[in-house]
Protein backbone atom coordinates (compact mmCIF):
# COMPACT_ATOMS: atom_id res chain seq x y z
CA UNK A 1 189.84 -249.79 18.59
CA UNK A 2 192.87 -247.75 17.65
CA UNK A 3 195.39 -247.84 19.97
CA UNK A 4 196.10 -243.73 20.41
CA UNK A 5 191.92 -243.43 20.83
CA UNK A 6 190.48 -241.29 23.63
CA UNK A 7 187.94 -240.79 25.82
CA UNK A 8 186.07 -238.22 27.90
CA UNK A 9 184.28 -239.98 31.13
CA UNK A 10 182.37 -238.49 32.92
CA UNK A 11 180.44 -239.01 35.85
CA UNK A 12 177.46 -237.79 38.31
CA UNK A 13 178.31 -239.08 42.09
CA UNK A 14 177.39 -238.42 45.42
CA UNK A 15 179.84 -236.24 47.00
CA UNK A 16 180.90 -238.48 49.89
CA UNK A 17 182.19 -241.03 47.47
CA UNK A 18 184.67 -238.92 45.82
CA UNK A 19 187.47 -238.88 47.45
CA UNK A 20 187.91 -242.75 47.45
CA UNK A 21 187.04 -243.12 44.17
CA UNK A 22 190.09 -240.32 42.93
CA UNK A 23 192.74 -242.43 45.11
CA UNK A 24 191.39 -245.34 43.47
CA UNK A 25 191.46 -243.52 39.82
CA UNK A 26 195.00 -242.31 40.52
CA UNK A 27 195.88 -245.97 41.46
CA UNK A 28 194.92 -247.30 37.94
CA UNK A 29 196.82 -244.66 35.95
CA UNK A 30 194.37 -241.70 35.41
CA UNK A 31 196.50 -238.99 35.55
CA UNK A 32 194.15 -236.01 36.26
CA UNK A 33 190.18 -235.46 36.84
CA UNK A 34 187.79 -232.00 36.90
CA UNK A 35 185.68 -231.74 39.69
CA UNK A 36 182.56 -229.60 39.53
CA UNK A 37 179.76 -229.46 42.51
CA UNK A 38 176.51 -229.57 40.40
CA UNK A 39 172.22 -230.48 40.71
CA UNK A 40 170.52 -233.31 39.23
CA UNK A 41 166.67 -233.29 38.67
CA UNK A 42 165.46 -236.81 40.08
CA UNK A 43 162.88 -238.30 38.44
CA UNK A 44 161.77 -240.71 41.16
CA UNK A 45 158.36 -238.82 43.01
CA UNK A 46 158.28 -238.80 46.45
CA UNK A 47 162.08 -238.89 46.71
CA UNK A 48 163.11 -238.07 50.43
CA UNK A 49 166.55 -236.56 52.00
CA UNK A 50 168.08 -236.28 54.99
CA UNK A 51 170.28 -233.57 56.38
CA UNK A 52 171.13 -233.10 60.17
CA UNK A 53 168.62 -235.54 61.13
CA UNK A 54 165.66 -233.97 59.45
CA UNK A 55 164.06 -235.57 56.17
CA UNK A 56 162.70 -233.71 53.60
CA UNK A 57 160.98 -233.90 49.99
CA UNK A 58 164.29 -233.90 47.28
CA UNK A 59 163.82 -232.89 43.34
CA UNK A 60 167.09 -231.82 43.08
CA UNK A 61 169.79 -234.11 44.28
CA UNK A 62 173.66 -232.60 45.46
CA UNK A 63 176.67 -234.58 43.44
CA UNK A 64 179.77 -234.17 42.19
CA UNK A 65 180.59 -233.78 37.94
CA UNK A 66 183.95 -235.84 37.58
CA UNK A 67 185.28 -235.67 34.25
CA UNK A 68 189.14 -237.39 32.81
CA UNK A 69 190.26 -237.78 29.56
CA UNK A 70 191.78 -240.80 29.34
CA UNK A 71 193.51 -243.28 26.68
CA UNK A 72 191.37 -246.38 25.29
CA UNK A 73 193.42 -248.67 27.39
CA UNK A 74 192.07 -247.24 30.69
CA UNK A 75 188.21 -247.46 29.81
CA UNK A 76 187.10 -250.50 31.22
CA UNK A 77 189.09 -250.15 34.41
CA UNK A 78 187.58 -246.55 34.68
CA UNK A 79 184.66 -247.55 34.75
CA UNK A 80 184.84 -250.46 36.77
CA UNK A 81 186.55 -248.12 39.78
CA UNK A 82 183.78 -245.56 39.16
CA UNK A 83 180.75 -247.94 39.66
CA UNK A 84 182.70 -250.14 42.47
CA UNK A 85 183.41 -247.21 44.42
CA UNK A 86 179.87 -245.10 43.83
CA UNK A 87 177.22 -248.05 43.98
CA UNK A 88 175.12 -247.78 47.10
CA UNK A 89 172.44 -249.41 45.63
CA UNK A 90 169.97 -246.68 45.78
CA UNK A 91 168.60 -243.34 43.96
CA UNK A 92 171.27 -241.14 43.00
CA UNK A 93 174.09 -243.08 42.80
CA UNK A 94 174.90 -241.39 39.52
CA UNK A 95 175.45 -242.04 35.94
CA UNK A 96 178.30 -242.52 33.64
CA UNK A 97 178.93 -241.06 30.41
CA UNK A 98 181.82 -241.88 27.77
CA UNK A 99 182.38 -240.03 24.56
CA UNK A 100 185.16 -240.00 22.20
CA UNK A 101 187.36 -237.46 21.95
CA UNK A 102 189.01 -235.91 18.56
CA UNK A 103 191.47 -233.64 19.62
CA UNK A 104 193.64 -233.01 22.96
CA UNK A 105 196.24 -229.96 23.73
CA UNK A 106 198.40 -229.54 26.31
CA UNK A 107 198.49 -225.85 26.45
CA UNK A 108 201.64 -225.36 28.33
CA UNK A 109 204.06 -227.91 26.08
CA UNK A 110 201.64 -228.13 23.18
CA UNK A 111 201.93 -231.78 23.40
CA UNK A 112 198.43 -233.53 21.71
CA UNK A 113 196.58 -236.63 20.74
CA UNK A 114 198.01 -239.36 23.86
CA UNK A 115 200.59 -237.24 24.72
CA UNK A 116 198.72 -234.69 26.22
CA UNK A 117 196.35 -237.22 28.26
């Protein structure tokens, strides 16, 4: 891999795992992460919730979009903090996603390519 490669990762987590997952993120060098609130269509039938004590039938599932660019250097640890902090063992506990990225620009110094990550 070349050494100034980078990569979007992103993620689908429950929200109550997010906030030790970014201290943990943070801790390894990731410098910065977008957070978006978001629904994911379960394909598990049947699937049950529960909320203040009440269960109920679940197609759509609450979780939390994390995305960070991040150099090739930080990929495996990424991930590894992502699926130690997010695995419950269960439906839901999200997805990861990595994807190469071509181009990034700081707007504000116009810094790019690693610089900007």
């Amino acid at each position: 891999m070349r050494s100034n490669a980078k990569k979007l990762v992103t993620a689908l987590i429950k929200p109550f795992k997010l906030e030790d997952m970014r201290e943990n993120l943070s801790k390894i060098g990731v410098q910065g992460i977008t957070i978006t609130e978001s629904k994911s269509f379960v394909r598990q039938s049947g699937h049950t919730e529960h909320y203040l004590g009440d269960e109920y039938a679940a197609d759509l599932l609450s979780n939390v979009k994390i995305e960070t660019a991040i150099s090739d250097r930080l990929l495996e640890q990424t991930i590894e903090v992502i699926t130690g902090d997010t695995n419950a063992g269960g439906i839901g506990d999200g997805k990861i996603s990595v994807t190469d990225l071509v181009q990034i620009i700081r707007i504000r110094t116009d810094e790019t390519g690693e610089d900007a990550v």
